[in-house]
C-alpha atoms as a PDB file:
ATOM      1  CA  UNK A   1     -64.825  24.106 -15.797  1.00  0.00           C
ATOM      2  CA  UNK A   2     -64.023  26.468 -13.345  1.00  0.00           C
ATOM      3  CA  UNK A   3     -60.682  28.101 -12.790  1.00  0.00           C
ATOM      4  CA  UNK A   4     -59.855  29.078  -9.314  1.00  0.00           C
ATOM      5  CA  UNK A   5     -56.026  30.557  -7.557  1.00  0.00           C
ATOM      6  CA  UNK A   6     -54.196  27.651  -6.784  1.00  0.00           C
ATOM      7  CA  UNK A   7     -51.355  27.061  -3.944  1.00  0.00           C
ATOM      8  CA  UNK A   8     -48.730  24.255  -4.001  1.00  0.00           C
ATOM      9  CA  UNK A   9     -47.140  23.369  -0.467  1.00  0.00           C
ATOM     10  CA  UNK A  10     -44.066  21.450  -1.324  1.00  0.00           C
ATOM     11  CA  UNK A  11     -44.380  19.048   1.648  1.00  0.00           C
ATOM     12  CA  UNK A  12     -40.765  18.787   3.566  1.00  0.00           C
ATOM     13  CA  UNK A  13     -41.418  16.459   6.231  1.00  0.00           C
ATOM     14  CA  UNK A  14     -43.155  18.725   8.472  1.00  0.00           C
ATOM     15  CA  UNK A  15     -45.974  17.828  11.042  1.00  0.00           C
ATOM     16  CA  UNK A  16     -47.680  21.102  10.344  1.00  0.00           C
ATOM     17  CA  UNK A  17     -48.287  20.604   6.686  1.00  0.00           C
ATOM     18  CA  UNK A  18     -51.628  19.283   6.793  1.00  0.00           C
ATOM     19  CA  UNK A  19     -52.424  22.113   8.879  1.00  0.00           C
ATOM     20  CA  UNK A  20     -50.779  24.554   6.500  1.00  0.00           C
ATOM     21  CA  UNK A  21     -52.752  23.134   3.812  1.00  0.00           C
ATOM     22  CA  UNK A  22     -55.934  23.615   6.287  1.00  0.00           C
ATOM     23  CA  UNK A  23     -55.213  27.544   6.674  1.00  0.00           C
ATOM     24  CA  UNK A  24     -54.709  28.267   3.363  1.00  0.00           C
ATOM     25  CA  UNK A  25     -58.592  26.519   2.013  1.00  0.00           C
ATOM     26  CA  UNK A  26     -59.747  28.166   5.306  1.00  0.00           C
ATOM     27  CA  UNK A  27     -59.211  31.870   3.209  1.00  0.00           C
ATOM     28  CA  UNK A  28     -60.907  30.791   0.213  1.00  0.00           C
ATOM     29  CA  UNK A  29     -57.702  29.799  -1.800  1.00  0.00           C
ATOM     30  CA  UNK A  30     -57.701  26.001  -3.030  1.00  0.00           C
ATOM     31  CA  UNK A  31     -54.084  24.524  -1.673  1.00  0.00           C
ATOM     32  CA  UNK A  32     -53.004  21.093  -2.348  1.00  0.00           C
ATOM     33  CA  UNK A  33     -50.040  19.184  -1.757  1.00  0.00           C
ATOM     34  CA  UNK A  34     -47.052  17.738  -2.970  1.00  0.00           C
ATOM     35  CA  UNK A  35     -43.692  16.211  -1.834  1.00  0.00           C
ATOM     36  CA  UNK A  36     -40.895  18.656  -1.898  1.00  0.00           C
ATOM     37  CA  UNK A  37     -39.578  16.402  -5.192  1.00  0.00           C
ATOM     38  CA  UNK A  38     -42.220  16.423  -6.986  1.00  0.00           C
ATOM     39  CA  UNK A  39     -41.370  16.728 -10.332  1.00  0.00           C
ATOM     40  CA  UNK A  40     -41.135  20.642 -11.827  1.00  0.00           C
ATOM     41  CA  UNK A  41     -43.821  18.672 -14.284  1.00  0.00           C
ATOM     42  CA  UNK A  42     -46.115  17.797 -11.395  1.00  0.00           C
ATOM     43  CA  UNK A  43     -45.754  21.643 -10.385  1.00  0.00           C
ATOM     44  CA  UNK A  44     -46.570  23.272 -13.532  1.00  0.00           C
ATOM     45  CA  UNK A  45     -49.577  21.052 -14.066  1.00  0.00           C
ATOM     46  CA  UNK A  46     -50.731  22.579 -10.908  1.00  0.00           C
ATOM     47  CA  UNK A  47     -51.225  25.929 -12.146  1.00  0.00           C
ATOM     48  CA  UNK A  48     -49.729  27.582  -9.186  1.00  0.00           C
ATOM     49  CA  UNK A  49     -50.038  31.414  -7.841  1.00  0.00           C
ATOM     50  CA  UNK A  50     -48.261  30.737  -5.011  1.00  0.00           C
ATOM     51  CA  UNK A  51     -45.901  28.154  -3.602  1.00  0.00           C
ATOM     52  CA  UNK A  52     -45.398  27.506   0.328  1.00  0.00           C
ATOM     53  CA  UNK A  53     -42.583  25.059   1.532  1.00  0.00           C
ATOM     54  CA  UNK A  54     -43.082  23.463   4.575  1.00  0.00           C
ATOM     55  CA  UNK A  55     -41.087  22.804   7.507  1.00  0.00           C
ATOM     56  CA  UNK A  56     -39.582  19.548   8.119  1.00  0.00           C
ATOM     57  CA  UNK A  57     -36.932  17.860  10.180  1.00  0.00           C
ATOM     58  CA  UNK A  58     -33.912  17.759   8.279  1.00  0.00           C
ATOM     59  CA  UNK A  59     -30.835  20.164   7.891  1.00  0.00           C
ATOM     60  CA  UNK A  60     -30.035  21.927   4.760  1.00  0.00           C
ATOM     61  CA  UNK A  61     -26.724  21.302   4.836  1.00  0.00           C
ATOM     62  CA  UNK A  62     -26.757  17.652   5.366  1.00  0.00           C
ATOM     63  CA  UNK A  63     -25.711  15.827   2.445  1.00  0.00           C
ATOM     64  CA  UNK A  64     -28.678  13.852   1.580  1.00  0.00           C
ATOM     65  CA  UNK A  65     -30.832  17.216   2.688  1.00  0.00           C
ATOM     66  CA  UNK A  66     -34.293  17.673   0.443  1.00  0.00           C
ATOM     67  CA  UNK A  67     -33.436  20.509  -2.101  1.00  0.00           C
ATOM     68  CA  UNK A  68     -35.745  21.968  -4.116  1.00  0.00           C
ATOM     69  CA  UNK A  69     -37.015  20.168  -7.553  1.00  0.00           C
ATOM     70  CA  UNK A  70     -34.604  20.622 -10.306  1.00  0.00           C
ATOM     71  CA  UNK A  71     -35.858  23.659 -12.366  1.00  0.00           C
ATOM     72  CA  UNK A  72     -38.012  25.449  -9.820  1.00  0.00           C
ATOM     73  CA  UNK A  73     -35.856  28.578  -9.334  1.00  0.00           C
ATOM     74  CA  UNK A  74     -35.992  28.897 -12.985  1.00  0.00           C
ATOM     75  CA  UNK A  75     -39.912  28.363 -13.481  1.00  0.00           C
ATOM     76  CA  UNK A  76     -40.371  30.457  -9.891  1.00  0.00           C
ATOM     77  CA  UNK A  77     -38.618  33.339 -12.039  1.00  0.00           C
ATOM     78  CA  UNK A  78     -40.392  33.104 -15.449  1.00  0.00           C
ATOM     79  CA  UNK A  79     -43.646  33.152 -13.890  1.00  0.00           C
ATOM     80  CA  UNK A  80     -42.749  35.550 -10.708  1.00  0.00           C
ATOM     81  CA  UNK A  81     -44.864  33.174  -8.497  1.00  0.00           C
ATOM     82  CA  UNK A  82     -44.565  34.464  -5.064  1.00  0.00           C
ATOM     83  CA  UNK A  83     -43.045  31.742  -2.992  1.00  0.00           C
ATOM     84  CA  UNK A  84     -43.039  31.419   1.067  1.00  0.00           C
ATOM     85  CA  UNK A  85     -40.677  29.373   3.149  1.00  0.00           C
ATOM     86  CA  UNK A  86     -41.522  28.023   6.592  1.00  0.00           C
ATOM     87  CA  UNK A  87     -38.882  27.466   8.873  1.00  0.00           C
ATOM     88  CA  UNK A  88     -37.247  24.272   6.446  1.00  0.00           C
ATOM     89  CA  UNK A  89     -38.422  26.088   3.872  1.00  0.00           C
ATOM     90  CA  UNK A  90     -36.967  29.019   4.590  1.00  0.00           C
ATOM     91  CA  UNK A  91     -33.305  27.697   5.520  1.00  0.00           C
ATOM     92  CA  UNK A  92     -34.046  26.260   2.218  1.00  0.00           C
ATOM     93  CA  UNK A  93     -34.347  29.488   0.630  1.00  0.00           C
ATOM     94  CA  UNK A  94     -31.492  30.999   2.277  1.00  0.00           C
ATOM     95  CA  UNK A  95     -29.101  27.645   1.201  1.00  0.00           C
ATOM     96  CA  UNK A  96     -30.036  27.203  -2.653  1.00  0.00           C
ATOM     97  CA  UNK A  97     -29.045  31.119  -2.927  1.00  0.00           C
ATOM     98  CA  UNK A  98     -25.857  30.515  -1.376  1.00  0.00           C
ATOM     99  CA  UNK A  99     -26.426  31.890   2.250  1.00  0.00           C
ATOM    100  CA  UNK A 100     -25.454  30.152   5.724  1.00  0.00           C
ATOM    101  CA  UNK A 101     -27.373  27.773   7.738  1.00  0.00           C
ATOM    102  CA  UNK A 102     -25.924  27.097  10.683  1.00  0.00           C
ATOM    103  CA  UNK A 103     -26.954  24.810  13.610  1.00  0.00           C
ATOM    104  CA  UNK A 104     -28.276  27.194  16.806  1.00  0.00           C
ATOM    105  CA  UNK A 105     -26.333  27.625  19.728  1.00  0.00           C
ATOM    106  CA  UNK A 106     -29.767  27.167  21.624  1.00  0.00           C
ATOM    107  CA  UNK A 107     -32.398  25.521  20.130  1.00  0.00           C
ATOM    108  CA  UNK A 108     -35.382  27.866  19.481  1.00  0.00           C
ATOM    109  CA  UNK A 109     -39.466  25.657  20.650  1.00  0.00           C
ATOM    110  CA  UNK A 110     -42.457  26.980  21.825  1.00  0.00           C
ATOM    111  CA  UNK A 111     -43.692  30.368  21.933  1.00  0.00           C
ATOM    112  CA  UNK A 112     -41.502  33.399  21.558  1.00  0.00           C
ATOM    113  CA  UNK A 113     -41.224  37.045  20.915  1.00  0.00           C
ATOM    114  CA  UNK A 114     -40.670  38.102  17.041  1.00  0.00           C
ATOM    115  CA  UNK A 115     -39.617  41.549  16.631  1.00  0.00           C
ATOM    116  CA  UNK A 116     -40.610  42.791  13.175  1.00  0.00           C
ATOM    117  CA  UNK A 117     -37.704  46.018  12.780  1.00  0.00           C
ATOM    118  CA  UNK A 118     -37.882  46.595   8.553  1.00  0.00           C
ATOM    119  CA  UNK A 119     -40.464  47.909   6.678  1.00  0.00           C
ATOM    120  CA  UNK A 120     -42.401  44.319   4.603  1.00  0.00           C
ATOM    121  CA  UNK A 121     -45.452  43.598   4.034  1.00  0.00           C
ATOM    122  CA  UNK A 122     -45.962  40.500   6.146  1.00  0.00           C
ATOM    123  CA  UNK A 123     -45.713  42.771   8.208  1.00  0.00           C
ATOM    124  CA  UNK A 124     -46.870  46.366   7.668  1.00  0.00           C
ATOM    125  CA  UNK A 125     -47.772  47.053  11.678  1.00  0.00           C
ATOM    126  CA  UNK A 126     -44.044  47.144  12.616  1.00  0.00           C
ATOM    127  CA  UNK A 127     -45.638  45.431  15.895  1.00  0.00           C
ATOM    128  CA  UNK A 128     -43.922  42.845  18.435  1.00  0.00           C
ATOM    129  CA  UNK A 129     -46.018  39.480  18.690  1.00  0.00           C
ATOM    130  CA  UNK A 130     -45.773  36.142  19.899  1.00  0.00           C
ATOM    131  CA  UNK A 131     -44.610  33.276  17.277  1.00  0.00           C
ATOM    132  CA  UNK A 132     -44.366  29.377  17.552  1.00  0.00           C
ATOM    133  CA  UNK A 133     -40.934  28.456  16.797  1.00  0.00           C
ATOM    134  CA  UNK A 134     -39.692  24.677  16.302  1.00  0.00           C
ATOM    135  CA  UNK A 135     -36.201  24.587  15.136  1.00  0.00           C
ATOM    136  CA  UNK A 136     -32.306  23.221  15.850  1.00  0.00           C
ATOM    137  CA  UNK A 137     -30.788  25.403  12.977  1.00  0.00           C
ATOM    138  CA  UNK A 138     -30.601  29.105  11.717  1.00  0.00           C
ATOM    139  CA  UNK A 139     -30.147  31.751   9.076  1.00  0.00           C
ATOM    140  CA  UNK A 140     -26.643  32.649   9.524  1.00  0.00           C
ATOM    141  CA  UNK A 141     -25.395  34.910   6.731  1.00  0.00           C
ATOM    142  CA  UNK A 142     -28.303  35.746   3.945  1.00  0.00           C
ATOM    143  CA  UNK A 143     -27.906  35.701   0.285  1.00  0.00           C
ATOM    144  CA  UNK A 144     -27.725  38.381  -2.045  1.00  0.00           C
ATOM    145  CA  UNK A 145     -30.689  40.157  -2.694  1.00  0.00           C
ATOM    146  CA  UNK A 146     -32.286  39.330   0.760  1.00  0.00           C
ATOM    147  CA  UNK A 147     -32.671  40.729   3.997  1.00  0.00           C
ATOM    148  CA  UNK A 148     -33.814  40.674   7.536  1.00  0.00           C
ATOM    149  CA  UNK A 149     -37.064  41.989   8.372  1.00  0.00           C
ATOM    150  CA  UNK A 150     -38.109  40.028  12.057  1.00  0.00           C
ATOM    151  CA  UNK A 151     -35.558  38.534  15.068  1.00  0.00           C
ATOM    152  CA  UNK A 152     -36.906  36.699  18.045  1.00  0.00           C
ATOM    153  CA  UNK A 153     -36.323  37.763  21.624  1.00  0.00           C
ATOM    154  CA  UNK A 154     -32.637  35.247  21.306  1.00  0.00           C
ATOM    155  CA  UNK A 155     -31.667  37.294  18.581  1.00  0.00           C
ATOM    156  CA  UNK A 156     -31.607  34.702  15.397  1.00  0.00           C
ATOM    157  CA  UNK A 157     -33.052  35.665  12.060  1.00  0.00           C
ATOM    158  CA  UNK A 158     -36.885  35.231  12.419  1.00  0.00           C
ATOM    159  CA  UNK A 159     -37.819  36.290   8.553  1.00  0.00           C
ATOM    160  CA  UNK A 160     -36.487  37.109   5.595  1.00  0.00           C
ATOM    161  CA  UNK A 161     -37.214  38.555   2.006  1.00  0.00           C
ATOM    162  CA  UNK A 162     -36.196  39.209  -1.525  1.00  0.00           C
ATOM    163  CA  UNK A 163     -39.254  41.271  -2.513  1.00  0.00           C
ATOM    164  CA  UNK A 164     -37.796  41.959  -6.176  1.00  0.00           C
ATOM    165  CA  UNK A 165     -37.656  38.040  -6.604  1.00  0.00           C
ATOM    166  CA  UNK A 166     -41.168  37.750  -4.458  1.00  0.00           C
ATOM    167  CA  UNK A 167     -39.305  35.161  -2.385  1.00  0.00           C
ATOM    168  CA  UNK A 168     -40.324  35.192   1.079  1.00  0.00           C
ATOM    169  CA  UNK A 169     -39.550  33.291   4.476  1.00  0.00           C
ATOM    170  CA  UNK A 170     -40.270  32.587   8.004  1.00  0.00           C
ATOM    171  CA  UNK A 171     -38.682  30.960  10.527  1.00  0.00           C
ATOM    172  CA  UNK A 172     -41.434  30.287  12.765  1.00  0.00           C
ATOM    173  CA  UNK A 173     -44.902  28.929  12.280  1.00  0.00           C
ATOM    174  CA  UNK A 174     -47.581  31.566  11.043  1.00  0.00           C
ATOM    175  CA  UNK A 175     -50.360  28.011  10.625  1.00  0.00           C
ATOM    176  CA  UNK A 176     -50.539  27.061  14.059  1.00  0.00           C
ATOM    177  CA  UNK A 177     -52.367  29.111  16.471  1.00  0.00           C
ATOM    178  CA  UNK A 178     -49.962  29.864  19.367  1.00  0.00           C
ATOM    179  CA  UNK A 179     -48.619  32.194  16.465  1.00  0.00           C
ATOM    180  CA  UNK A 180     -50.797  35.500  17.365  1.00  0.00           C
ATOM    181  CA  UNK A 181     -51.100  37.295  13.693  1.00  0.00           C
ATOM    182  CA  UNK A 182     -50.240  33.730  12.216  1.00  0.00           C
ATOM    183  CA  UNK A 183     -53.472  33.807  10.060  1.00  0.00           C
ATOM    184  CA  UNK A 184     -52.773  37.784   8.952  1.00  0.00           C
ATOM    185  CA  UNK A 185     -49.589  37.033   7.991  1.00  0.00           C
ATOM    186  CA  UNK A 186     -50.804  34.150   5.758  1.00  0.00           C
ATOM    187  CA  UNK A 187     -53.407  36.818   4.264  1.00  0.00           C
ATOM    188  CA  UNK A 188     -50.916  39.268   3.624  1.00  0.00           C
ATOM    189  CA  UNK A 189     -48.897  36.489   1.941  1.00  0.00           C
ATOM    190  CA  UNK A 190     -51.717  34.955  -0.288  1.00  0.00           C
ATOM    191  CA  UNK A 191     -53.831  38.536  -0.628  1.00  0.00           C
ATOM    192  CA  UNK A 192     -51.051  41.360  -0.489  1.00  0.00           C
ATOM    193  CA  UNK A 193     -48.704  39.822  -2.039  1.00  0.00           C
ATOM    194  CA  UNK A 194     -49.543  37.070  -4.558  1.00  0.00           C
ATOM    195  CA  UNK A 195     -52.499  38.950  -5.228  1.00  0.00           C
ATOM    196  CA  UNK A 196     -55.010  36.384  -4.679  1.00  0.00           C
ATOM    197  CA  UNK A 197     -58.518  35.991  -4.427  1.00  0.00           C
ATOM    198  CA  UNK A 198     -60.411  33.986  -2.282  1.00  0.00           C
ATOM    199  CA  UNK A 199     -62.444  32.492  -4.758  1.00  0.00           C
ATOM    200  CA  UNK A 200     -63.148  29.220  -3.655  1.00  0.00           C
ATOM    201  CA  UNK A 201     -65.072  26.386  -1.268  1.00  0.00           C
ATOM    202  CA  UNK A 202     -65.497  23.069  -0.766  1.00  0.00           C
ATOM    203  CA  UNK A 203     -69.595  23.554  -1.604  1.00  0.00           C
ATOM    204  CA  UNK A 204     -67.824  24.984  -5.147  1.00  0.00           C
ATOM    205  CA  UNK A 205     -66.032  21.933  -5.533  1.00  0.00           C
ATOM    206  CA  UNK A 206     -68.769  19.634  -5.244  1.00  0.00           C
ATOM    207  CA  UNK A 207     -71.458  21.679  -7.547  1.00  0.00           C
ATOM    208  CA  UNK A 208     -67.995  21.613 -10.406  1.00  0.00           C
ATOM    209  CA  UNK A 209     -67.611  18.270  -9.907  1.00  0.00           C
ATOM    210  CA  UNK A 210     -71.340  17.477  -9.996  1.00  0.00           C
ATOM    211  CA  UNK A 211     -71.971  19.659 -12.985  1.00  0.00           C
ATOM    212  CA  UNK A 212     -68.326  17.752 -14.355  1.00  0.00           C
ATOM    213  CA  UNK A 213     -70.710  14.665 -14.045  1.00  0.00           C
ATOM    214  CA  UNK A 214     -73.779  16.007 -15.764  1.00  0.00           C
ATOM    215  CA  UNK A 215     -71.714  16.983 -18.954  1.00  0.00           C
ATOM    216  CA  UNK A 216     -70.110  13.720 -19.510  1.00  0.00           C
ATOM    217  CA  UNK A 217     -72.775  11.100 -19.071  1.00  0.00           C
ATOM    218  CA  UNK A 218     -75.643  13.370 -20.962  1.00  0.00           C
ATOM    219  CA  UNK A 219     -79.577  13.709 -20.255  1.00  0.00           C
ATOM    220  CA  UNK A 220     -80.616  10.231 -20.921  1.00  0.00           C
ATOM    221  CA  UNK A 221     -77.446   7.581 -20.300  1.00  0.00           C
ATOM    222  CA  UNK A 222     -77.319   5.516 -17.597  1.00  0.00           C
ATOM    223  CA  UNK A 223     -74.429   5.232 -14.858  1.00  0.00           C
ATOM    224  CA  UNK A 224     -73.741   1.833 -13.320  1.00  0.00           C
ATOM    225  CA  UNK A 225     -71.097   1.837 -10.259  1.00  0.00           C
ATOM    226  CA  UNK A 226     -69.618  -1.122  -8.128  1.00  0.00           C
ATOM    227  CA  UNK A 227     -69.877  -0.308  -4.701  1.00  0.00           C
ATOM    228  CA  UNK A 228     -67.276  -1.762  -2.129  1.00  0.00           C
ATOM    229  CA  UNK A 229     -68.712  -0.467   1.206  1.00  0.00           C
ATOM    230  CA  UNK A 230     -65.477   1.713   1.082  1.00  0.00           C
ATOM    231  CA  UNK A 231     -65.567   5.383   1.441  1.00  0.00           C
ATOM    232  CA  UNK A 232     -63.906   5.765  -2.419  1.00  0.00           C
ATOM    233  CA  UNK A 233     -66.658   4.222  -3.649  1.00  0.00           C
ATOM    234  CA  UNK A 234     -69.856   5.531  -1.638  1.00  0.00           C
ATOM    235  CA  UNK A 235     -68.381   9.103  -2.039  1.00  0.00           C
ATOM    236  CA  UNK A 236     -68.342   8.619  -5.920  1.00  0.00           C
ATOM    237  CA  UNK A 237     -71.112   7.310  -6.193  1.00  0.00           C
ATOM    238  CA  UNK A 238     -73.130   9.885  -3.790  1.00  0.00           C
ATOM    239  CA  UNK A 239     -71.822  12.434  -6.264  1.00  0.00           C
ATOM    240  CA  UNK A 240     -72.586  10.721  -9.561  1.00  0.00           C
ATOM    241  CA  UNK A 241     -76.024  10.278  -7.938  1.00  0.00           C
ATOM    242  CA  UNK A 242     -76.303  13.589  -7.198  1.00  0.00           C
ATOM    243  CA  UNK A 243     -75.838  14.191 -10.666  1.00  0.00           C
ATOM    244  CA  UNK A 244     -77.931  11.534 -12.637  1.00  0.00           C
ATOM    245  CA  UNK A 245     -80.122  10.383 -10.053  1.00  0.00           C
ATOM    246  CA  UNK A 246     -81.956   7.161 -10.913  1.00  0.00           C
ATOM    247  CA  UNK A 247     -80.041   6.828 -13.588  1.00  0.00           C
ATOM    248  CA  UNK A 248     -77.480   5.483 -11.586  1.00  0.00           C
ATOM    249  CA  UNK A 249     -77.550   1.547 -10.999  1.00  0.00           C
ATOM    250  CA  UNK A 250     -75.182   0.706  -7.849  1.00  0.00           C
ATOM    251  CA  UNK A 251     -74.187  -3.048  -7.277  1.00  0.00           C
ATOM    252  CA  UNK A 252     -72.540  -4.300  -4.188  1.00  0.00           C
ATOM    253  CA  UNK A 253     -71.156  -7.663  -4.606  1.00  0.00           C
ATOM    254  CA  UNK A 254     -70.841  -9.520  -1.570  1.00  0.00           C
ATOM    255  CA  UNK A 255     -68.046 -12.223  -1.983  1.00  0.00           C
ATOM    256  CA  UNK A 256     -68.497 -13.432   1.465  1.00  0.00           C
ATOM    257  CA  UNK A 257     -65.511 -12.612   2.873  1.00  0.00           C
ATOM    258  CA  UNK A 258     -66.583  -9.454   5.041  1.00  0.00           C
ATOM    259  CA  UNK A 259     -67.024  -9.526   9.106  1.00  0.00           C
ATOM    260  CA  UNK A 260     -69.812 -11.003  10.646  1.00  0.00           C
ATOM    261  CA  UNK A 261     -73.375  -8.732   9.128  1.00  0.00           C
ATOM    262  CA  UNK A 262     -71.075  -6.296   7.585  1.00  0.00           C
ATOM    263  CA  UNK A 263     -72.699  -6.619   4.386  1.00  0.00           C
ATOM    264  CA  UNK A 264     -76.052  -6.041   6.108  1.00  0.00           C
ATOM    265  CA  UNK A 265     -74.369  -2.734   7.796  1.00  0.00           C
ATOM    266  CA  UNK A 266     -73.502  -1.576   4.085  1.00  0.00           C
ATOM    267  CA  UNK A 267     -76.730  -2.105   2.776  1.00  0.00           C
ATOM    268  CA  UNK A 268     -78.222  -0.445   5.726  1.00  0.00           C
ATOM    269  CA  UNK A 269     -75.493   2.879   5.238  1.00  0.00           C
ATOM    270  CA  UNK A 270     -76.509   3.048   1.334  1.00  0.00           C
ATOM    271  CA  UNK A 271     -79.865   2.680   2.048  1.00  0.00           C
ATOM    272  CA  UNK A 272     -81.005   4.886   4.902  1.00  0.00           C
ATOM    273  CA  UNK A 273     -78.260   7.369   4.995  1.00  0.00           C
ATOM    274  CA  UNK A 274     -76.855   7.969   1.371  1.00  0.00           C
ATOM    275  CA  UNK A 275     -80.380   7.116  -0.417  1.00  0.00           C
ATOM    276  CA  UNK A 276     -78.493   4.755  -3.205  1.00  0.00           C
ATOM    277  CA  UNK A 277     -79.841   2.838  -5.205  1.00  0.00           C
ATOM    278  CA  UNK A 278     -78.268  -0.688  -4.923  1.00  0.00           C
ATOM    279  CA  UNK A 279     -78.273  -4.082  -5.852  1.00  0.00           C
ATOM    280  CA  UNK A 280     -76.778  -6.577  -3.544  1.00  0.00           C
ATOM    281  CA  UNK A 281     -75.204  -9.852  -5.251  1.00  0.00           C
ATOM    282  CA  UNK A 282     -74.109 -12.728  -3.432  1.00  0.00           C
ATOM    283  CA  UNK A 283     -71.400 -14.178  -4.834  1.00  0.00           C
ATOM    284  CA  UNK A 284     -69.947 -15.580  -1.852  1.00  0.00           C
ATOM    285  CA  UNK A 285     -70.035 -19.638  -2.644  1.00  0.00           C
ATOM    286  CA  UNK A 286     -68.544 -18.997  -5.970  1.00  0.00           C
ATOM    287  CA  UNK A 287     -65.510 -16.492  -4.190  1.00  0.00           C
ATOM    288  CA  UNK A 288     -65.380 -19.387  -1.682  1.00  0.00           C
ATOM    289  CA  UNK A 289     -64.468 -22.125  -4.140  1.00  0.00           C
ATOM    290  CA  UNK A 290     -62.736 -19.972  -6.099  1.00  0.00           C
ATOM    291  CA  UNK A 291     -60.064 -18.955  -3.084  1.00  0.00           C
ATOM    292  CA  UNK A 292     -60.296 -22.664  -1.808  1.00  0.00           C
ATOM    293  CA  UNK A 293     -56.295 -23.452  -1.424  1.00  0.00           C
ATOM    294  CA  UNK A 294     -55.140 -20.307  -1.733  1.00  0.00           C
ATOM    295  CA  UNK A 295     -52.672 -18.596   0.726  1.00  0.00           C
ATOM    296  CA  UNK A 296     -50.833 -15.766  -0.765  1.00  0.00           C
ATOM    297  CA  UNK A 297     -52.930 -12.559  -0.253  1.00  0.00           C
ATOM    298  CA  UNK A 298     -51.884 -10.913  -3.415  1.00  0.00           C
ATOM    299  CA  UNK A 299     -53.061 -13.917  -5.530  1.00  0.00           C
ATOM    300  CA  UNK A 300     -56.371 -13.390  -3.417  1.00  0.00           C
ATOM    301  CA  UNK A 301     -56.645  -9.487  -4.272  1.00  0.00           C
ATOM    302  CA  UNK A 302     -56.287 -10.386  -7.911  1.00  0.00           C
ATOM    303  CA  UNK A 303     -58.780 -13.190  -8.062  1.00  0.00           C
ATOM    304  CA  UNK A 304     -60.994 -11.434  -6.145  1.00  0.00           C
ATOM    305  CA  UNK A 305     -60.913  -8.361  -8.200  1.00  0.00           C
ATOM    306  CA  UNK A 306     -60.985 -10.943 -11.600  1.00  0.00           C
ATOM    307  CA  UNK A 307     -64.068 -12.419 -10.337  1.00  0.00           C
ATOM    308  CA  UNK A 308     -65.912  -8.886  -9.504  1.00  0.00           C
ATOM    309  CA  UNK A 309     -65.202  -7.800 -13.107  1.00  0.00           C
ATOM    310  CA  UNK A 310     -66.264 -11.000 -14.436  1.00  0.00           C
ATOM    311  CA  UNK A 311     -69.869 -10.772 -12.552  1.00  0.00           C
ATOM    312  CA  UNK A 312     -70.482  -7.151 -13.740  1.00  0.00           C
ATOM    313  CA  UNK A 313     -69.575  -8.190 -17.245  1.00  0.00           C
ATOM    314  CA  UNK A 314     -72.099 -10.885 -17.080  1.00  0.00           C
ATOM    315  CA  UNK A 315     -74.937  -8.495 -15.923  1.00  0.00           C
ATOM    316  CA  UNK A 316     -74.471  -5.694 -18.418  1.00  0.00           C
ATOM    317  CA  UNK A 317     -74.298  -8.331 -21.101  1.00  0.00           C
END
């Protein structure tokens, strides 16, 4: 298996994670999320080079405020993983090291100047740009360790760093595009800082996950797979036939409970567009009887579901 950098984005309730997530893959670094907290477990078993946290609508000081998961700072420090706040995740940075967040006199949205005045690496050109900002609170006082590199045009705090601790922040949004150098700041981030590598793709992903296939099942074994008509299903099996070919057996058991001709419609999508081979079973009297009388749609999930294994068990045996 192929090892490629990863990046965790601690997800904080912003609108813009997604899109974070988005920027990051478009570079050539695989990103995935998880909810700011996730368990230092769940973090770890991501293999992380770098950690983002998001924005997100919340105040840090607020009592019932999301912090960050118990025993990052610590694991952040062991393994000197660079780590870069947005806006939340920066007043988050500047709160858990015992600085001031403070809500604005003005609230700070839409497009605005950032003046960059100390020497950093985000941002080396020393240069004046325009930055998206979407917030109600600021960086009062900074911790220990950190300092100012960037204001806006109303004079709050726009970015900050500890560059000993390789703990980074910004107070507007470098992902979205009415930032100007939004996507060269992320580089500098991921590439300048963390020392990154844009190593990966999604055509990567599939050929690993393809190849993942090939090594389990072996040269002769056969694959069967029960198709819904759901995209879970048709995307695992396009892969695993990808990988085995006709060795793959694909059943689609049609309980008669779909919309008018949508089991026709199916058919018709594995057939002509995703070249599966599949069975179609009609099971729809039995489903029928079995169901008769019942009203509680979790009791109809399960029977349903019992009845499907039931049928494939009965055609492999």
């Amino acid at each position: 298996m192929t090892f490629h950098s990863s990046v965790v984005i601690l997800d904080y309730g912003s609108q813009y994670t997604q899109l974070i997530t988005r920027r990051v893959r478009e570079l050539g670094i695989y990103a995935r999320i998880l909810p700011g907290d996730a368990s230092l477990i769940r973090i770890q078993e991501s293999l992380p080079s770098a950690i983002l946290l998001s924005g997100g609508p919340s105040s840090v000081y607020d009592r019932d405020a999301p912090q960050l998961p118990e025993g990052f700072l610590a694991y952040q420090a062991a393994n000197h993983i660079p780590v870069l706040g947005i806006c939340y995740g920066m007043q988050l940075l500047v709160n858990t090291f015992h600085g001031k967040v403070k809500k604005a006199g003005s609230r700070e949205y839409g497009r605005m100047q950032v003046q960059p005045f100390k020497s950093s690496l985000l941002f080396p050109e020393n240069q004046p740009f325009q930055a998206w900002m979407s917030h109600g609170d600021e960086a009062a006082e900074l911790p220990a360790g950190f300092q100012s590199t960037a204001r806006s045009a109303a004079g709050s705090i726009a970015a900050i760093e500890n560059g000993a601790a390789r703990l980074y922040g910004l107070q507007f949004h470098p992902e979205v595009t009415h930032t100007e150098t939004g996507t060269d700041i992320l580089k500098r981030f991921l590439f300048d800082i963390a020392d990154l590598k844009p190593d990966w793709n999604m055509e990567s992903v599939l050929e690993e996950q393809v190849q993942l296939i090939r090594d389990q099942v072996g040269p002769s074994d056969h694959v069967i797979c029960a198709l819904s008509g759901g995209v879970d299903s048709a995307v695992a099996a396009a892969l695993v036939h990808r990988a085995v070919g006709d060795r793959l057996h694909c059943f689609f058991v049609d309980h008669g409970l779909l919309r008018l001709q949508e089991g026709d419609r199916v058919m018709e999508l594995f057939k002509n567009k995703l070249h599966l081979p599949v069975t179609r079973l009609d099971h729809s009297v039995r489903y029928l009887k079995k169901l008769e009388g019942v009203s509680d749609p979790e009791q109809k999930r399960k029977i349903i579901g019992l009845n499907l294994f039931k049928a494939l068990k009965k055609l492999l045996s």
